[in-house]
C-alpha atoms as a PDB file:
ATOM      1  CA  UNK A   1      69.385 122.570  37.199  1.00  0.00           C
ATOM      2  CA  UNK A   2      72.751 124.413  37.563  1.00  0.00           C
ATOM      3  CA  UNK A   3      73.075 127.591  39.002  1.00  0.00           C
ATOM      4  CA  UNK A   4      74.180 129.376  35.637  1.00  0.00           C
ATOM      5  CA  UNK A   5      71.114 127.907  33.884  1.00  0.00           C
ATOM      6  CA  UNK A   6      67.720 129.769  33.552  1.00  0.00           C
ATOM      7  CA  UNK A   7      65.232 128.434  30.832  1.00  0.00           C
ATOM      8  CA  UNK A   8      64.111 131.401  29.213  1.00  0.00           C
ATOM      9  CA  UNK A   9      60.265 130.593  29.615  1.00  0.00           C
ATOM     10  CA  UNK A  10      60.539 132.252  32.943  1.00  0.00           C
ATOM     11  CA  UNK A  11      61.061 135.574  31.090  1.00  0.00           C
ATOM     12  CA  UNK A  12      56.894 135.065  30.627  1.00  0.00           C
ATOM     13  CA  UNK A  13      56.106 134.987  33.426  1.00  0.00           C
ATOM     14  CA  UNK A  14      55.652 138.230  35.220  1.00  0.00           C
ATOM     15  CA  UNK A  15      56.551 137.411  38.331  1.00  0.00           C
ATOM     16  CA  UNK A  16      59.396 135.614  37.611  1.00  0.00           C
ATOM     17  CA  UNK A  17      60.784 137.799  34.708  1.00  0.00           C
ATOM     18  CA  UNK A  18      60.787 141.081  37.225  1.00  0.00           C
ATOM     19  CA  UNK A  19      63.198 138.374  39.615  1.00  0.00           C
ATOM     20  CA  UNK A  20      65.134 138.674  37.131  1.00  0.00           C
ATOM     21  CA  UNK A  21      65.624 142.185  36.683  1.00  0.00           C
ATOM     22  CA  UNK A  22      63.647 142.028  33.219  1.00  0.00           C
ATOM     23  CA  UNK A  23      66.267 139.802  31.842  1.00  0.00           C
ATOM     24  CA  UNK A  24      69.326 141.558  32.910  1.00  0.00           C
ATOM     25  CA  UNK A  25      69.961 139.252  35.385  1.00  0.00           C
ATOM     26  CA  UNK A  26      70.884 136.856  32.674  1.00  0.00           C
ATOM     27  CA  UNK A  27      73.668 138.959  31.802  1.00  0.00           C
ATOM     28  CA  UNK A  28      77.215 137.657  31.825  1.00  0.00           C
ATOM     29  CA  UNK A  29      80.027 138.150  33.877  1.00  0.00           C
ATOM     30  CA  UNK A  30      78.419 139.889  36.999  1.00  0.00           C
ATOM     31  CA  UNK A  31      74.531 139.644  37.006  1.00  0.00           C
ATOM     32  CA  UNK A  32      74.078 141.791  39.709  1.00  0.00           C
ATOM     33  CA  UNK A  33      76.065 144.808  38.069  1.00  0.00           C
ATOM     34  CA  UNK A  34      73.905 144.248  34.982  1.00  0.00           C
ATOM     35  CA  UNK A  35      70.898 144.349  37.195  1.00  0.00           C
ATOM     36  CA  UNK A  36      71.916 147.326  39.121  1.00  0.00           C
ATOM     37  CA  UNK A  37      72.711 149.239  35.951  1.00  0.00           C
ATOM     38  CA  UNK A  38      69.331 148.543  34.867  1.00  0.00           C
ATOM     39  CA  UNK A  39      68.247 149.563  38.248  1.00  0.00           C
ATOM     40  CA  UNK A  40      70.066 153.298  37.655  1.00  0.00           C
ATOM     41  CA  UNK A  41      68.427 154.028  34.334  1.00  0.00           C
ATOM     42  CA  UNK A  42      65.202 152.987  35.901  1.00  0.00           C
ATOM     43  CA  UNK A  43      65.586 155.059  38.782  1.00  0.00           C
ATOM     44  CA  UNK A  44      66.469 157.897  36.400  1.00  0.00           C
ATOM     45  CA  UNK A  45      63.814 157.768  34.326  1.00  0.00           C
ATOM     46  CA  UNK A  46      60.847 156.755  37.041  1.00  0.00           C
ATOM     47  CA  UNK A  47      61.824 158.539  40.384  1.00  0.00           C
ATOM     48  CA  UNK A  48      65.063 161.272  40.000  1.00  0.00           C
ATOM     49  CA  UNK A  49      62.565 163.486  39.900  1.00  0.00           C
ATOM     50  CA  UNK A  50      59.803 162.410  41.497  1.00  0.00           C
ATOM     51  CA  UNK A  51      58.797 163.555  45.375  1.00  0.00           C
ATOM     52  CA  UNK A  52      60.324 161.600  48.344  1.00  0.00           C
ATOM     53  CA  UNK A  53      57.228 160.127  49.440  1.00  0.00           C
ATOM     54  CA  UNK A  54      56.166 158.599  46.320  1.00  0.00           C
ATOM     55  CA  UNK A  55      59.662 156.947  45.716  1.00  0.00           C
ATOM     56  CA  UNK A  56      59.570 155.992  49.577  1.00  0.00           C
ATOM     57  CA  UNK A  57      56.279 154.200  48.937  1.00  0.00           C
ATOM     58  CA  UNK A  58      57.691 152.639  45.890  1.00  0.00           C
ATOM     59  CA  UNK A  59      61.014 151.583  47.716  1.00  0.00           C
ATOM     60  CA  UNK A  60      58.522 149.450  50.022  1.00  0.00           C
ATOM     61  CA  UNK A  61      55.882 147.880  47.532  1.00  0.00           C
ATOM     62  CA  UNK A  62      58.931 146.630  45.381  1.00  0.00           C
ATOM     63  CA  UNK A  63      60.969 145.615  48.617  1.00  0.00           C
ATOM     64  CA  UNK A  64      57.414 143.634  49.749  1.00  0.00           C
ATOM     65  CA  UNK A  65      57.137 142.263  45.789  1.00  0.00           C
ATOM     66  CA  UNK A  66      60.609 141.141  45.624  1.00  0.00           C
ATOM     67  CA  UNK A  67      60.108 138.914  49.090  1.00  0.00           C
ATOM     68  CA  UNK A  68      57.651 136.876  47.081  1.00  0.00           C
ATOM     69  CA  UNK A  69      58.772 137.349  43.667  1.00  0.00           C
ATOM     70  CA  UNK A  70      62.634 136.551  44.580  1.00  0.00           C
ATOM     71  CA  UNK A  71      61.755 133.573  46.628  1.00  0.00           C
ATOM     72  CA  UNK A  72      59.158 132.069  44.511  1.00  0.00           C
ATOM     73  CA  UNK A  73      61.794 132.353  41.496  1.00  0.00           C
ATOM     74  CA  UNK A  74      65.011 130.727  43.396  1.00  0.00           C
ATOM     75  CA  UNK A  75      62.376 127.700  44.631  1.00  0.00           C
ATOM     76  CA  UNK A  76      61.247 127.158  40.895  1.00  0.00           C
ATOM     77  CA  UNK A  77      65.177 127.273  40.194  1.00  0.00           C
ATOM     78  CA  UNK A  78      65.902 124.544  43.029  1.00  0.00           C
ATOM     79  CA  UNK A  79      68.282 126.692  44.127  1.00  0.00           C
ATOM     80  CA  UNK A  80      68.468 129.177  47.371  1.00  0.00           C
ATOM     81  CA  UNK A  81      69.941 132.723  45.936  1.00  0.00           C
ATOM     82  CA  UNK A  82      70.498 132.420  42.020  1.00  0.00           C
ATOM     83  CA  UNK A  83      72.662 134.749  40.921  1.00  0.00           C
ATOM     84  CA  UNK A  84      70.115 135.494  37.931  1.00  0.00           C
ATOM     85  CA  UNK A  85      67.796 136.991  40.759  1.00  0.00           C
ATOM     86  CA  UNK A  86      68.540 140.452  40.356  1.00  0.00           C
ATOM     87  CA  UNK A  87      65.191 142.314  41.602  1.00  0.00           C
ATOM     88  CA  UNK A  88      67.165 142.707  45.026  1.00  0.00           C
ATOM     89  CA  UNK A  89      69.844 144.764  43.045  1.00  0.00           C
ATOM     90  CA  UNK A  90      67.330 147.189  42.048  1.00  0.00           C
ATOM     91  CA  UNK A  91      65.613 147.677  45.612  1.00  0.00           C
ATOM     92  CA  UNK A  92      69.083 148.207  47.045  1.00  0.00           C
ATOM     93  CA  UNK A  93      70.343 150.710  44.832  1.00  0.00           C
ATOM     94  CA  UNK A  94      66.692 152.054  44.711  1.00  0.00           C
ATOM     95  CA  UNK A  95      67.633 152.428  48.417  1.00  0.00           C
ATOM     96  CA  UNK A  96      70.737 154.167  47.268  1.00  0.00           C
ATOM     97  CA  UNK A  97      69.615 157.043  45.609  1.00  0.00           C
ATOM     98  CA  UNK A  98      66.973 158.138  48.050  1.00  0.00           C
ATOM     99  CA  UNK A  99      67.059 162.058  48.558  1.00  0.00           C
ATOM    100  CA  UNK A 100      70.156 162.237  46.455  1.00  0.00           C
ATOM    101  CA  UNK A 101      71.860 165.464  46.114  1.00  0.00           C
ATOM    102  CA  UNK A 102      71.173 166.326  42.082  1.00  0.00           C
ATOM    103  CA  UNK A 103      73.621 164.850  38.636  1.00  0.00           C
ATOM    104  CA  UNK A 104      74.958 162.256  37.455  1.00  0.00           C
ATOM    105  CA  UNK A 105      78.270 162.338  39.773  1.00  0.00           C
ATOM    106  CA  UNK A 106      75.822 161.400  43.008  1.00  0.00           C
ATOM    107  CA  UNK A 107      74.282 158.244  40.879  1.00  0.00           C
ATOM    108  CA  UNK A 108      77.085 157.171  39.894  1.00  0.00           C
ATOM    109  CA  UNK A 109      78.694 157.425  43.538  1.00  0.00           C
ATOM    110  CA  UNK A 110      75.663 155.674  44.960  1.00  0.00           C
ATOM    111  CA  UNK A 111      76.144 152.771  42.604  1.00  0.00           C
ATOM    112  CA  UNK A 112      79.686 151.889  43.241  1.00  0.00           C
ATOM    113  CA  UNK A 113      78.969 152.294  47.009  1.00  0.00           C
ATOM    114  CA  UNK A 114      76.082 150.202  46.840  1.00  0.00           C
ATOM    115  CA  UNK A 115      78.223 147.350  44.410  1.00  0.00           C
ATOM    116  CA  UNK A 116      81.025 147.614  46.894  1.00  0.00           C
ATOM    117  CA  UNK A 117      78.808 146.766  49.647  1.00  0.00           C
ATOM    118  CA  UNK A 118      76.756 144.317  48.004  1.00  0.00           C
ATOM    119  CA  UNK A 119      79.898 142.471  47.128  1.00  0.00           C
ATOM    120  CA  UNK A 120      82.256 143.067  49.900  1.00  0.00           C
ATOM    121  CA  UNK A 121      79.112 142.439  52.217  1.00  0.00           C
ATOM    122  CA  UNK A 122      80.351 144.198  55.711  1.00  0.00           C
ATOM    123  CA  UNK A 123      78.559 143.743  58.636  1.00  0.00           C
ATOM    124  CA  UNK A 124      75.648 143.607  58.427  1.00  0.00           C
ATOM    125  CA  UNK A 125      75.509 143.032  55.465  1.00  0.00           C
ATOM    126  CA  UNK A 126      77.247 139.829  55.588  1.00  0.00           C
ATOM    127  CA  UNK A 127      75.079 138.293  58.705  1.00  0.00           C
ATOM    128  CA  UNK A 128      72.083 138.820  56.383  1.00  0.00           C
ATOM    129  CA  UNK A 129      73.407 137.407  53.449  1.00  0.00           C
ATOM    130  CA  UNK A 130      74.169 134.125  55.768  1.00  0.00           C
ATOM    131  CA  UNK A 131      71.525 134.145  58.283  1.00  0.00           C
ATOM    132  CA  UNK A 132      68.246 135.124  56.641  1.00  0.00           C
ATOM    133  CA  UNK A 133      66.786 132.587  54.166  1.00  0.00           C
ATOM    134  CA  UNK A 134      63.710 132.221  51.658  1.00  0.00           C
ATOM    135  CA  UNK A 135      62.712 135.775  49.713  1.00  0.00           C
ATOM    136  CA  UNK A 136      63.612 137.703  53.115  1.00  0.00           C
ATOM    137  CA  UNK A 137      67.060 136.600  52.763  1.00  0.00           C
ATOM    138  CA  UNK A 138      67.676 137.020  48.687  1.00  0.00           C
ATOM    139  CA  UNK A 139      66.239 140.830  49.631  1.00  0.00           C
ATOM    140  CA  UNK A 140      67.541 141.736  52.864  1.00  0.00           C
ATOM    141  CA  UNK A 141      71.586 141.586  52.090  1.00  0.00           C
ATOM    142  CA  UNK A 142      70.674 144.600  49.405  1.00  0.00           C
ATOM    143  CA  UNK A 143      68.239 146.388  51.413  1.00  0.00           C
ATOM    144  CA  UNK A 144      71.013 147.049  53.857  1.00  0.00           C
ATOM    145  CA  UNK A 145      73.971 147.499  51.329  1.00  0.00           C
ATOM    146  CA  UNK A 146      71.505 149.705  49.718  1.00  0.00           C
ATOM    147  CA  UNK A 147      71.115 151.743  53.438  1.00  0.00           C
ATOM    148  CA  UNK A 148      74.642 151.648  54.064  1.00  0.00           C
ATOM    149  CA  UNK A 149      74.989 153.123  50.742  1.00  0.00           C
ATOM    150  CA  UNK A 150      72.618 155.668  51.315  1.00  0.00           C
ATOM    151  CA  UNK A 151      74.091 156.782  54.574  1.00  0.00           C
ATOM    152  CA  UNK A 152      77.609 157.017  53.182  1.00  0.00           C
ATOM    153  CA  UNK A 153      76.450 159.024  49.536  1.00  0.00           C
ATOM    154  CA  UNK A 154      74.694 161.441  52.319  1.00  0.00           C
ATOM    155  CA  UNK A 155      77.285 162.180  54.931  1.00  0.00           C
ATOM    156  CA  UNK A 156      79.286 162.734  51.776  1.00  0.00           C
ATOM    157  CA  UNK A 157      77.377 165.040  50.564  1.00  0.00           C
ATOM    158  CA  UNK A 158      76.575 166.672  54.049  1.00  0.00           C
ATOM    159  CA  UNK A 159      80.372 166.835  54.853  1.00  0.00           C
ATOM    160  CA  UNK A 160      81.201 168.332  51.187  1.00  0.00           C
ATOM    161  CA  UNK A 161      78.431 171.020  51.485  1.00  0.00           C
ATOM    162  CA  UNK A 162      79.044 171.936  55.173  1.00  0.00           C
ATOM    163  CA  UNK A 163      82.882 172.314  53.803  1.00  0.00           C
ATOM    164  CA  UNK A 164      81.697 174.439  51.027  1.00  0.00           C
ATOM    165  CA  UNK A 165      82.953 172.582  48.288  1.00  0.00           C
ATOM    166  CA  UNK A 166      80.198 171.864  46.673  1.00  0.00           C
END
């Protein structure tokens, strides 16, 4: 099986069909913008507005779901980190938004940060990506591009506020 190729009887299974970011993943060019997109209108709709310890708890059972989901999908693919696999994307910029400041302009700022990392991979970002295999390793690269994220969107938004421009 080639690495662009997913047979479209995975999307039902449930397991596998969530790997793939409910289908976005099979979006062309750039899966994992597709999937992160998807990821942002999710997070909109399901935890903007909901308290930090739910979303917190909901960061963690997807992180510990996409481990198993992620890895079982790339083995039934025959292949190590398909780019299809988007469920990572949406964990990382999950990660992202955590205790954002409110609007749009903070979303969207989290999302290219978190793209930028996730494709630029910086350490650490990169060491994970090349050191840490099975479902750890498909989740783990995003997880920290997702923290990275997170810790740039909040000194931001701590630096901007202590400055008084916002």
């Amino acid at each position: 099986m080639t690495d662009s190729s997913v047979p479209l009887k995975f999307l039902a299974d449930p397991g596998h069909f969530l790997a793939l970011g409910c289908g976005s993943g099979l979006g062309k060019p750039a899966p994992g913008t597709w999937g992160s997109l998807l990821a942002l209108l999710l997070w909109w709709v399901l935890f903007s507005d909901a308290g930090l310890l739910i979303f917190l708890v909901a960061i963690f059972v997807a992180t510990g779901f996409g481990v198993w989901a992620c890895g079982r999908t790339a083995k039934a693919l025959g292949t190590e980190d398909h780019s299809a696999i988007v469920w990572d994307e949406f964990v990382g910029l999950w990660i992202a938004c955590f205790a954002l400041p409110g609007g749009w302009v903070w979303a969207a700022v989290a999302f290219a940060l978190f793209r930028l990392f996730d494709i630029w991979k910086p350490w650490p970002v990169g060491w994970c990506d090349r050191n840490v295999k099975g479902g750890w390793g498909i989740m783990l690269d995003d997880v920290v591009a997702g923290l990275l994220a997170l810790a740039t969107v909040q000194l931001a938004a701590w630096i901007l506020y202590a400055a008084g421009t916002i």
